[in-house]
PDB file of N, CA and C in Angstrom:
ATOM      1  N   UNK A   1      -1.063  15.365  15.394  1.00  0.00           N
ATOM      2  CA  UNK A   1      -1.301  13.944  15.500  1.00  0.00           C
ATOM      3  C   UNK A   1      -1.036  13.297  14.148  1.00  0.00           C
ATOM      4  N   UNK A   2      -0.217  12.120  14.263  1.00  0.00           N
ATOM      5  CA  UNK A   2       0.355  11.786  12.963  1.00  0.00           C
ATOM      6  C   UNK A   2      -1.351  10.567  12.327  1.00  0.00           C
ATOM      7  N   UNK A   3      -1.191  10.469  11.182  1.00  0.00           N
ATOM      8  CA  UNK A   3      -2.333   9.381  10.564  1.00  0.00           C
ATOM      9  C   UNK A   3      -1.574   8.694   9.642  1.00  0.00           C
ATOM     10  N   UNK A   4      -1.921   7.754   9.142  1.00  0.00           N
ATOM     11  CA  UNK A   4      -1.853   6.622   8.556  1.00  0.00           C
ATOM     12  C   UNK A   4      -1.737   7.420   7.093  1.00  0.00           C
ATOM     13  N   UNK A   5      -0.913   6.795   6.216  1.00  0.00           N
ATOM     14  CA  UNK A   5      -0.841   7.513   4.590  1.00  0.00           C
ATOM     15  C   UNK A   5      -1.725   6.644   3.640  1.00  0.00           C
ATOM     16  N   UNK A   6      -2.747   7.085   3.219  1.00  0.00           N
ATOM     17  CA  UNK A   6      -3.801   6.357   2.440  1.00  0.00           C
ATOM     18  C   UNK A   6      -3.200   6.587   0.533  1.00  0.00           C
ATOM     19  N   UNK A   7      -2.922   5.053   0.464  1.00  0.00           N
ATOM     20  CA  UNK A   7      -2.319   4.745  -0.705  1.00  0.00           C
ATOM     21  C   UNK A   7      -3.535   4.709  -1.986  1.00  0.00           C
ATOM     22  N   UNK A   8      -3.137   4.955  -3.038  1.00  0.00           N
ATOM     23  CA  UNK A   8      -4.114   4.482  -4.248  1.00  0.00           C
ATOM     24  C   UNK A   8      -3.090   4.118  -5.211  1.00  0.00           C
ATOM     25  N   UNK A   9      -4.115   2.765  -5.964  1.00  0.00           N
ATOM     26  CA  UNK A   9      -3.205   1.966  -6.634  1.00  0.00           C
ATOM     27  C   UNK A   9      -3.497   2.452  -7.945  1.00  0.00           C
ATOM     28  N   UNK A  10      -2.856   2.803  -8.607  1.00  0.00           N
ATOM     29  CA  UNK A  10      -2.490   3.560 -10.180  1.00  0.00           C
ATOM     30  C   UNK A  10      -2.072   1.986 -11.403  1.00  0.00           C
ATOM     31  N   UNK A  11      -2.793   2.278 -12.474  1.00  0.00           N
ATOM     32  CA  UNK A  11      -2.738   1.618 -13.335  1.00  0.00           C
ATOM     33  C   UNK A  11      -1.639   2.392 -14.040  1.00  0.00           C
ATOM     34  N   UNK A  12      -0.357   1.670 -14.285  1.00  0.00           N
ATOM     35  CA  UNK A  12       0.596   2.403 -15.065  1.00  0.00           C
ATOM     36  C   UNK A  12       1.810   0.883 -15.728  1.00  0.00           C
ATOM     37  N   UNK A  13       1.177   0.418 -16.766  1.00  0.00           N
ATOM     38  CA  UNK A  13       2.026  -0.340 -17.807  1.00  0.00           C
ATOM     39  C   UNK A  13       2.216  -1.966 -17.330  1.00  0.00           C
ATOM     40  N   UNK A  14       3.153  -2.121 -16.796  1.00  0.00           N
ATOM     41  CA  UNK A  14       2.995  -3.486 -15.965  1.00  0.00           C
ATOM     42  C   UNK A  14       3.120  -3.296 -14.758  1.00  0.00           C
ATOM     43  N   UNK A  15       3.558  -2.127 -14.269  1.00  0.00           N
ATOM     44  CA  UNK A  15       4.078  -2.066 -12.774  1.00  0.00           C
ATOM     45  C   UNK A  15       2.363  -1.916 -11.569  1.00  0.00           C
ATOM     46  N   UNK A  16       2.991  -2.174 -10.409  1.00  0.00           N
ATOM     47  CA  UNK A  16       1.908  -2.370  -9.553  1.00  0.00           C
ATOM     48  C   UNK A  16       2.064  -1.023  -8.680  1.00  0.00           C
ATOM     49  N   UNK A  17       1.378   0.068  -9.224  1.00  0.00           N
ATOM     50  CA  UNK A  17       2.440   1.483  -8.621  1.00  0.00           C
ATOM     51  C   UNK A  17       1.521   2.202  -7.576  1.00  0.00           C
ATOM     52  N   UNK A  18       1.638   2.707  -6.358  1.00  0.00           N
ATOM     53  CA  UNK A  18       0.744   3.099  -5.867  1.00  0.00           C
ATOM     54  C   UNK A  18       1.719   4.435  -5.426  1.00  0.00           C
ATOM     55  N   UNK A  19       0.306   5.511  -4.795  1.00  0.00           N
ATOM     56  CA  UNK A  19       0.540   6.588  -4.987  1.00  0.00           C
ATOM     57  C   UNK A  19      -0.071   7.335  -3.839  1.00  0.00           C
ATOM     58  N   UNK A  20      -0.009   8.056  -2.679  1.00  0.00           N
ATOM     59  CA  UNK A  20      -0.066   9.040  -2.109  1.00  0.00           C
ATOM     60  C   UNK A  20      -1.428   9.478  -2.221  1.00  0.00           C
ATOM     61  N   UNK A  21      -2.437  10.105  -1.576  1.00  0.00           N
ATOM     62  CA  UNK A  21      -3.400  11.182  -1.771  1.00  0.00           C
ATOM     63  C   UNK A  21      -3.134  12.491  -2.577  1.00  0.00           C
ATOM     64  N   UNK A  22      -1.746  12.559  -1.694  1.00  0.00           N
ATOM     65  CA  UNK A  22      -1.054  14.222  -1.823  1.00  0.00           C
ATOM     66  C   UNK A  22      -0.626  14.142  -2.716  1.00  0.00           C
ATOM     67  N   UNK A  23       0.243  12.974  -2.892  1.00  0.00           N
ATOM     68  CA  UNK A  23       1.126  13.108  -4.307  1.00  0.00           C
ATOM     69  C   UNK A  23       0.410  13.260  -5.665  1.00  0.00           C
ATOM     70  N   UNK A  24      -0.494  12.573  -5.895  1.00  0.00           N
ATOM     71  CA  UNK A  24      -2.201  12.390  -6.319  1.00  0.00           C
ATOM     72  C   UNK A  24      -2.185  13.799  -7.200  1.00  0.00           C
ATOM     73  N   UNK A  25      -2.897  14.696  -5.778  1.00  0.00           N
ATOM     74  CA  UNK A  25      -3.372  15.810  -6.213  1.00  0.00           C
ATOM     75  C   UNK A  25      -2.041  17.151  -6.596  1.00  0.00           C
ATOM     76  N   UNK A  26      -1.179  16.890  -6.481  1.00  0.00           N
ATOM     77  CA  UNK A  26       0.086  17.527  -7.012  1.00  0.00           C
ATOM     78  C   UNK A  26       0.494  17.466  -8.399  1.00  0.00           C
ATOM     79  N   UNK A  27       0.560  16.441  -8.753  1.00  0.00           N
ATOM     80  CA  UNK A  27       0.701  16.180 -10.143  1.00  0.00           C
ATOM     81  C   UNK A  27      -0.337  15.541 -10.909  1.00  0.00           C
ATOM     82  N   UNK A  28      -0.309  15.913 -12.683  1.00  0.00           N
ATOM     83  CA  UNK A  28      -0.811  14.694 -13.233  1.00  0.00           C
ATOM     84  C   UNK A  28      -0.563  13.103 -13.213  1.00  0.00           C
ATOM     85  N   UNK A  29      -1.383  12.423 -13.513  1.00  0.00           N
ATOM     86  CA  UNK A  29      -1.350  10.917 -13.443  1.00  0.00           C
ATOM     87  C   UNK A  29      -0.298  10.269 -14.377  1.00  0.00           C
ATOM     88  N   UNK A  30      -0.569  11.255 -15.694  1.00  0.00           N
ATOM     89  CA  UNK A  30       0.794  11.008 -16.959  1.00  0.00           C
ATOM     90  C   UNK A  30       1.853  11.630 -16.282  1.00  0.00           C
ATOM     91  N   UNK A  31       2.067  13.097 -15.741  1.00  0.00           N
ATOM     92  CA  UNK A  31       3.772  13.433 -15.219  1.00  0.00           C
ATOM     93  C   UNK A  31       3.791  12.256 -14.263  1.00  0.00           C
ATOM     94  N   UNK A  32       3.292  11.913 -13.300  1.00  0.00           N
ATOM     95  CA  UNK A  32       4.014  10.888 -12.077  1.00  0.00           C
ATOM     96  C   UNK A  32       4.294   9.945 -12.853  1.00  0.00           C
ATOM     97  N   UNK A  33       3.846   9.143 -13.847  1.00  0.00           N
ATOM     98  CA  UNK A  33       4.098   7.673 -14.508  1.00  0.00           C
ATOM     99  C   UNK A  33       5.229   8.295 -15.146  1.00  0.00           C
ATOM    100  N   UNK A  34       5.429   9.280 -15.668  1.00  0.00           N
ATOM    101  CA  UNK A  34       6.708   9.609 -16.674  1.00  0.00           C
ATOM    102  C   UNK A  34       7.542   9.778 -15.867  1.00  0.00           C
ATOM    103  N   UNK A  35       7.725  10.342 -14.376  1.00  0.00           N
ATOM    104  CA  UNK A  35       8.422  10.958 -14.078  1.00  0.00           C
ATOM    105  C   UNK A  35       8.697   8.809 -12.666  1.00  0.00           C
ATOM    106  N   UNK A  36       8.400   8.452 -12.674  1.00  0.00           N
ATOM    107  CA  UNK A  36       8.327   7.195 -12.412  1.00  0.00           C
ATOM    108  C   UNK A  36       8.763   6.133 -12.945  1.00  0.00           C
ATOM    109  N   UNK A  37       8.783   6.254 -14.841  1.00  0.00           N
ATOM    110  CA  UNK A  37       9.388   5.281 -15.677  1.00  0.00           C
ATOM    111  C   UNK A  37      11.121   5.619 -15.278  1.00  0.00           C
ATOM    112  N   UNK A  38      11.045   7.284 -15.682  1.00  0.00           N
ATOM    113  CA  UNK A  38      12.647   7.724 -15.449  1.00  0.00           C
ATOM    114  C   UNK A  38      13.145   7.048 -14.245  1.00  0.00           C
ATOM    115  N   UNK A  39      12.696   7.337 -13.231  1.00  0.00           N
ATOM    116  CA  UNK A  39      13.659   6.928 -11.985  1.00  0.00           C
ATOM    117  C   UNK A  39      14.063   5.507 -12.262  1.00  0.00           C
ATOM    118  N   UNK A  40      12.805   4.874 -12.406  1.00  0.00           N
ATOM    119  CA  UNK A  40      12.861   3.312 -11.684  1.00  0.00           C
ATOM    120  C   UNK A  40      14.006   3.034 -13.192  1.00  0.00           C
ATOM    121  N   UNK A  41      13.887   3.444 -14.451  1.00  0.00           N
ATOM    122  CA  UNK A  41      14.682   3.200 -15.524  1.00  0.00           C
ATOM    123  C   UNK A  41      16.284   3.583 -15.291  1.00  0.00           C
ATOM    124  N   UNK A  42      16.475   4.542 -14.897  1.00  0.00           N
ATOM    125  CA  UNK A  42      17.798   5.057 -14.478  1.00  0.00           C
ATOM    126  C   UNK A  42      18.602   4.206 -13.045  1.00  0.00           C
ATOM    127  N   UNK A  43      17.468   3.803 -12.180  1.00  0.00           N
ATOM    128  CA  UNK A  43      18.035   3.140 -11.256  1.00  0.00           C
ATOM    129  C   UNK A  43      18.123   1.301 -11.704  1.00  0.00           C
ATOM    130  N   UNK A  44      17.614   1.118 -12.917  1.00  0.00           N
ATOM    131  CA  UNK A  44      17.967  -0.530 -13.325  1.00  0.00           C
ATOM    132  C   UNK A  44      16.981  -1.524 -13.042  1.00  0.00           C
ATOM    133  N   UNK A  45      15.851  -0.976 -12.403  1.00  0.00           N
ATOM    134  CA  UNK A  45      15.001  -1.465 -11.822  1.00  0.00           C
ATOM    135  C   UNK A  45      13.733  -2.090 -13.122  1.00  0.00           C
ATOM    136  N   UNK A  46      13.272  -3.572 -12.516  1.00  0.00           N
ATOM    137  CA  UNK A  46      12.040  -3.653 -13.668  1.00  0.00           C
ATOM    138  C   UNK A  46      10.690  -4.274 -13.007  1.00  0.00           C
ATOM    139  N   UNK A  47       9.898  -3.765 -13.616  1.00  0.00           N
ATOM    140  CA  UNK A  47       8.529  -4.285 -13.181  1.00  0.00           C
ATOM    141  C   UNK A  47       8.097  -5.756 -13.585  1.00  0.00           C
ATOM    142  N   UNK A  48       7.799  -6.524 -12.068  1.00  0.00           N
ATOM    143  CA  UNK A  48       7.924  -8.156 -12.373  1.00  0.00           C
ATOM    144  C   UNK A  48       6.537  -8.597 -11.367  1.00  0.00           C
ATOM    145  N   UNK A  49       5.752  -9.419 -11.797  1.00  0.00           N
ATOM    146  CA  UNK A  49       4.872  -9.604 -11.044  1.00  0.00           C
ATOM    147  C   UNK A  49       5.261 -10.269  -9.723  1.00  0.00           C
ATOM    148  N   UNK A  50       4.195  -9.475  -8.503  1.00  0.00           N
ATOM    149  CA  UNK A  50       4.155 -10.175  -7.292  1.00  0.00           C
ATOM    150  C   UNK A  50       5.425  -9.135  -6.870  1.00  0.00           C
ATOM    151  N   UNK A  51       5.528  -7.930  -7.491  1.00  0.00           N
ATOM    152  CA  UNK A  51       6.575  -6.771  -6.952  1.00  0.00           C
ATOM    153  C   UNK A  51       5.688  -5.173  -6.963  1.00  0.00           C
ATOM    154  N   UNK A  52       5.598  -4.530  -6.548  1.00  0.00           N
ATOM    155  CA  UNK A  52       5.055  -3.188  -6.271  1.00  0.00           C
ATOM    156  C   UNK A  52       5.911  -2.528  -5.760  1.00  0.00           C
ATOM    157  N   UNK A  53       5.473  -0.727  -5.957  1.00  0.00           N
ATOM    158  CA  UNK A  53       6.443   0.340  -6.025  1.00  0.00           C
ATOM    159  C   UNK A  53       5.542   1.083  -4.965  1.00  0.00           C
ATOM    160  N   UNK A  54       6.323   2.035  -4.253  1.00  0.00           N
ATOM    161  CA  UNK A  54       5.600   3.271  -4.257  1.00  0.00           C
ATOM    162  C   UNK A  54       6.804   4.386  -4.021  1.00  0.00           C
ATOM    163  N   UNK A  55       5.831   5.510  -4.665  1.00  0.00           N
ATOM    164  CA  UNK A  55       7.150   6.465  -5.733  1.00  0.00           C
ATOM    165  C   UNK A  55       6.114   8.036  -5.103  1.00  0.00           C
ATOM    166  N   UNK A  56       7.595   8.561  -4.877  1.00  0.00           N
ATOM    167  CA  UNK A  56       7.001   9.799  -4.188  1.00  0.00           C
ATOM    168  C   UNK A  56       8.462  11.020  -4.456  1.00  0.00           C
ATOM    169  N   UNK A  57       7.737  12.112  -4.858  1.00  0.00           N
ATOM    170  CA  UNK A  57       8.831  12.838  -5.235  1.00  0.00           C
ATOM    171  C   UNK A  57       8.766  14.108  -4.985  1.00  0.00           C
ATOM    172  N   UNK A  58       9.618  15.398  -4.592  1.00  0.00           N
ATOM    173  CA  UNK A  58       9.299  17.222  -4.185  1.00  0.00           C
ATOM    174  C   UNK A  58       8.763  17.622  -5.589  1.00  0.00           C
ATOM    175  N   UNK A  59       7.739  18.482  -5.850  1.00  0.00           N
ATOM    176  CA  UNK A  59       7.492  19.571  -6.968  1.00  0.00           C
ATOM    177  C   UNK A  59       8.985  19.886  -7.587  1.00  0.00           C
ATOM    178  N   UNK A  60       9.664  19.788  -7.184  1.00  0.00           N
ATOM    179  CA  UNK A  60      10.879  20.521  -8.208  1.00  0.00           C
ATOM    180  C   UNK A  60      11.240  19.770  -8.945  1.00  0.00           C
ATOM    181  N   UNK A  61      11.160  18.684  -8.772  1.00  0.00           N
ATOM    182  CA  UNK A  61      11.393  17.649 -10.235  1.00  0.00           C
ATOM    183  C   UNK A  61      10.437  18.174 -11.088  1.00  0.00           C
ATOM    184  N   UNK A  62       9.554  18.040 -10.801  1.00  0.00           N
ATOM    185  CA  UNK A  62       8.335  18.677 -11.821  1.00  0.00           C
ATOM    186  C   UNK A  62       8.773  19.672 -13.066  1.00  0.00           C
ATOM    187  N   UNK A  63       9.493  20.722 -12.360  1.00  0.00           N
ATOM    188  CA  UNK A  63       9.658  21.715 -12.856  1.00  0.00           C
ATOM    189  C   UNK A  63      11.430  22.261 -13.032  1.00  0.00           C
ATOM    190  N   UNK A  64      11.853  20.331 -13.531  1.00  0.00           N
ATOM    191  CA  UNK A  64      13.162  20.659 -13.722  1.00  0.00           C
ATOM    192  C   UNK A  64      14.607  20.920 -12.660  1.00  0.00           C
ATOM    193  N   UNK A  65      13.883  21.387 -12.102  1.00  0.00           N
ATOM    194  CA  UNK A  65      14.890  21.715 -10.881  1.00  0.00           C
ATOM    195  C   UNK A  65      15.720  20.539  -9.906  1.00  0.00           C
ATOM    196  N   UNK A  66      16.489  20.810  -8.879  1.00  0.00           N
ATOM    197  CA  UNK A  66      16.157  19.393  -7.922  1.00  0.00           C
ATOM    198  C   UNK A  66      15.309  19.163  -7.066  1.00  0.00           C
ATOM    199  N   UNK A  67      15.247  17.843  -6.850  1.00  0.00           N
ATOM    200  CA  UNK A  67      13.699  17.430  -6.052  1.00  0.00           C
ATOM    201  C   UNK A  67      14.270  16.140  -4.974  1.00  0.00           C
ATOM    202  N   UNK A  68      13.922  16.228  -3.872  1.00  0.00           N
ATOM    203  CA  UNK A  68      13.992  14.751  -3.786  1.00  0.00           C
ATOM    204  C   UNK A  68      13.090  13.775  -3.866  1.00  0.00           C
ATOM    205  N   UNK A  69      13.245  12.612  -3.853  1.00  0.00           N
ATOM    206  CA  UNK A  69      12.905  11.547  -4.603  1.00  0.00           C
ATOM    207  C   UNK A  69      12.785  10.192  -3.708  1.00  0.00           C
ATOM    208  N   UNK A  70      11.880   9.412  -3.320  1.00  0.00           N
ATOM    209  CA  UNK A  70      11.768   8.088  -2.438  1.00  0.00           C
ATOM    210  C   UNK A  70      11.072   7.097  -3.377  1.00  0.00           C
ATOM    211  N   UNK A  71      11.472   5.883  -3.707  1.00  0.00           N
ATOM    212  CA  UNK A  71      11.128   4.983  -4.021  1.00  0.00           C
ATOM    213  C   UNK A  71      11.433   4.091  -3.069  1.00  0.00           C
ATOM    214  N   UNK A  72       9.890   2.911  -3.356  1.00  0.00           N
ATOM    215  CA  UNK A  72       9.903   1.633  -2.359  1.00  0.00           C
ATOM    216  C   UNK A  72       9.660   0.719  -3.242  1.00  0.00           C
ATOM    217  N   UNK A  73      10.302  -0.030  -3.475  1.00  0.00           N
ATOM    218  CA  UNK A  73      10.177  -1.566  -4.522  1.00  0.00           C
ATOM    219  C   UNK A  73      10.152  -2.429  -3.726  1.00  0.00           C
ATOM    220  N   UNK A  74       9.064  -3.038  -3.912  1.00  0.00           N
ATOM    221  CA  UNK A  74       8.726  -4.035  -2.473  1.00  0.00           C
ATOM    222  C   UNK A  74       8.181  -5.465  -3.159  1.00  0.00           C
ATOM    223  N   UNK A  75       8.511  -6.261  -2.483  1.00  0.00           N
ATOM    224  CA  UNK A  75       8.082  -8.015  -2.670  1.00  0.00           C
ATOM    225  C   UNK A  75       6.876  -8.463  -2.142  1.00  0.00           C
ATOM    226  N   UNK A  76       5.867  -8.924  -2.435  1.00  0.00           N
ATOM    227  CA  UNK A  76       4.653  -9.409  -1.605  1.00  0.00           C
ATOM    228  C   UNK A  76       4.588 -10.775  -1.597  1.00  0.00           C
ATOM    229  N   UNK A  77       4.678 -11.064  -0.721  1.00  0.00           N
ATOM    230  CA  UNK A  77       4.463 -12.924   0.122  1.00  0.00           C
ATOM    231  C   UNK A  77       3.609 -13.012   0.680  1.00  0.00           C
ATOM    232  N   UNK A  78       2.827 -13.857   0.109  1.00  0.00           N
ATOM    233  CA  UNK A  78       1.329 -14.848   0.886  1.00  0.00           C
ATOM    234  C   UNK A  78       0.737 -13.423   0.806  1.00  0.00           C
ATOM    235  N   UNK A  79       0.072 -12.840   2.099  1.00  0.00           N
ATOM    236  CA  UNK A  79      -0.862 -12.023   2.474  1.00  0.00           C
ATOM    237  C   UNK A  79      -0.288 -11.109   2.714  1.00  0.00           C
ATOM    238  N   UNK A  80       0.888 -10.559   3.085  1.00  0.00           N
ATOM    239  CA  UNK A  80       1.658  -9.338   3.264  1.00  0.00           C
ATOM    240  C   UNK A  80       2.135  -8.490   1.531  1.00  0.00           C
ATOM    241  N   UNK A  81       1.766  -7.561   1.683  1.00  0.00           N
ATOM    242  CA  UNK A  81       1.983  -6.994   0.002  1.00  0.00           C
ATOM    243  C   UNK A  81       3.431  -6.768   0.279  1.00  0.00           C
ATOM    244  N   UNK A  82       3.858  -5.867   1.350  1.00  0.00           N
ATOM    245  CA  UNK A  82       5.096  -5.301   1.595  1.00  0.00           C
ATOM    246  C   UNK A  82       5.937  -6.194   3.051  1.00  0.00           C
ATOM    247  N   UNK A  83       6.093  -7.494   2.177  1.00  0.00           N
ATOM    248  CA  UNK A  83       6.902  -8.116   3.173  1.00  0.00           C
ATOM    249  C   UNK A  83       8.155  -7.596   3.044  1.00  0.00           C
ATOM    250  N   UNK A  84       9.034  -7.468   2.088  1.00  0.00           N
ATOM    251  CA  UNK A  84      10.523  -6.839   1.771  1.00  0.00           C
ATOM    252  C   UNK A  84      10.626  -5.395   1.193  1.00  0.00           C
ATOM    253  N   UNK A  85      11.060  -4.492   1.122  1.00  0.00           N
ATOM    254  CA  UNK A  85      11.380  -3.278   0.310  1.00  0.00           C
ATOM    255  C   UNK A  85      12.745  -3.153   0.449  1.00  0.00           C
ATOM    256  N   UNK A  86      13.207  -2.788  -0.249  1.00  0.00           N
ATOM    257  CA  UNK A  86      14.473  -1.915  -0.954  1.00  0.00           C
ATOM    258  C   UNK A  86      13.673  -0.623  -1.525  1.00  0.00           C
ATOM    259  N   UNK A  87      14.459   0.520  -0.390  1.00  0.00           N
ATOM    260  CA  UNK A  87      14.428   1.937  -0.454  1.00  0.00           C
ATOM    261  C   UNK A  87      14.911   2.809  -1.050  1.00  0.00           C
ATOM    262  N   UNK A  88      14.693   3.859  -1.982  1.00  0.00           N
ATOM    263  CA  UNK A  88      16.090   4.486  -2.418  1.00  0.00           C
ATOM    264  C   UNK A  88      15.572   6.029  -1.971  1.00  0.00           C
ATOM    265  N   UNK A  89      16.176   6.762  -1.447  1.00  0.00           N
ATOM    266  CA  UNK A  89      15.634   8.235  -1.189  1.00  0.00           C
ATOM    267  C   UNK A  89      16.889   8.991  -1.840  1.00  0.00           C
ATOM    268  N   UNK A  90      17.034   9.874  -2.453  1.00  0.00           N
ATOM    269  CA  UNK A  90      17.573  10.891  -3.153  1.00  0.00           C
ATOM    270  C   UNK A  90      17.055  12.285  -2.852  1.00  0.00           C
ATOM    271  N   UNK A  91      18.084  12.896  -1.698  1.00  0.00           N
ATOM    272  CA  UNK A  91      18.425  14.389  -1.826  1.00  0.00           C
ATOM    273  C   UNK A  91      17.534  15.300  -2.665  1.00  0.00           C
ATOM    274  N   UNK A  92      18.940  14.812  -3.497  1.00  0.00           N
ATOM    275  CA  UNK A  92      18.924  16.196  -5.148  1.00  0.00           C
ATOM    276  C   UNK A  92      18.818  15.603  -6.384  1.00  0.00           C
ATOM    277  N   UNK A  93      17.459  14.719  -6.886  1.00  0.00           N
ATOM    278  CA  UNK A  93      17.251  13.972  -8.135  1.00  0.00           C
ATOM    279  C   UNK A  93      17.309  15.386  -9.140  1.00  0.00           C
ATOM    280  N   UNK A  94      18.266  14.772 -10.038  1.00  0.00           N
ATOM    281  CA  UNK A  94      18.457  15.861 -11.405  1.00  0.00           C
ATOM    282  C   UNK A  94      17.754  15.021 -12.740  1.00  0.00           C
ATOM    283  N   UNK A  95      17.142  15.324 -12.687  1.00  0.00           N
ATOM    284  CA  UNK A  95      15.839  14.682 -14.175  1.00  0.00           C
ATOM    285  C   UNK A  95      16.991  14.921 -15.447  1.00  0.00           C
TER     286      UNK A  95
END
C-alpha cells in the first residue's frame, strides 16, 4: 500500500530545501546540503524567495560513484507551495 512522502523542511543558506524522512536518515544534514549546493550549482539554478527545492539522490553519489539524482524547483502561489515545478531526474549523476 503506497503512503504519502512526509517532507521536512531543512535550513540550508537561502534556499527553502526540503527533504525526505529516508533521505534524512541516509545521509548527513552537511553531505545532503553539499551534495545539493553541487547539483543545483552545476545545473545554473539559484535560490530566490517564494521558490523551494526538493532534492533526492541514490547512496552512490555519496560515495563517489554514480547515483541518480531528482530535483524539484518549484514556485509557490498564494496558498499552494508547489503550484509549478521544473524536474530534473538524472540516471548517472557523476559528482
Amino acid at each position: 500500500e503506497s503512503q504519502p512522502i512526509a517532507l521536512t523542511r531543512l535550513s540550508h543558506s537561502q534556499c527553502e530545501l526540503l527533504a525526505s524522512d529516508e533521505m534524512r536518515r541516509s545521509v548527513s544534514e552537511e553531505s545532503y546540503g553539499k551534495n545539493f549546493d553541487e547539483v543545483r550549482q552545476r545545473l545554473n539554478i539559484a535560490c530566490k524567495p517564494g521558490e523551494r527545492f526538493l532534492f533526492f539522490y541514490g547512496d552512490r553519489l555519496e560515495t563517489n560513484g554514480l547515483g541518480r539524482v531528482f530535483l524539484a524547483h518549484c514556485a509557490m502561489h498564494e496558498d499552494n507551495p508547489f503550484s509549478y515545478c521544473d524536474n530534473y531526474f538524472y540516471y548517472s549523476w557523476k559528482p
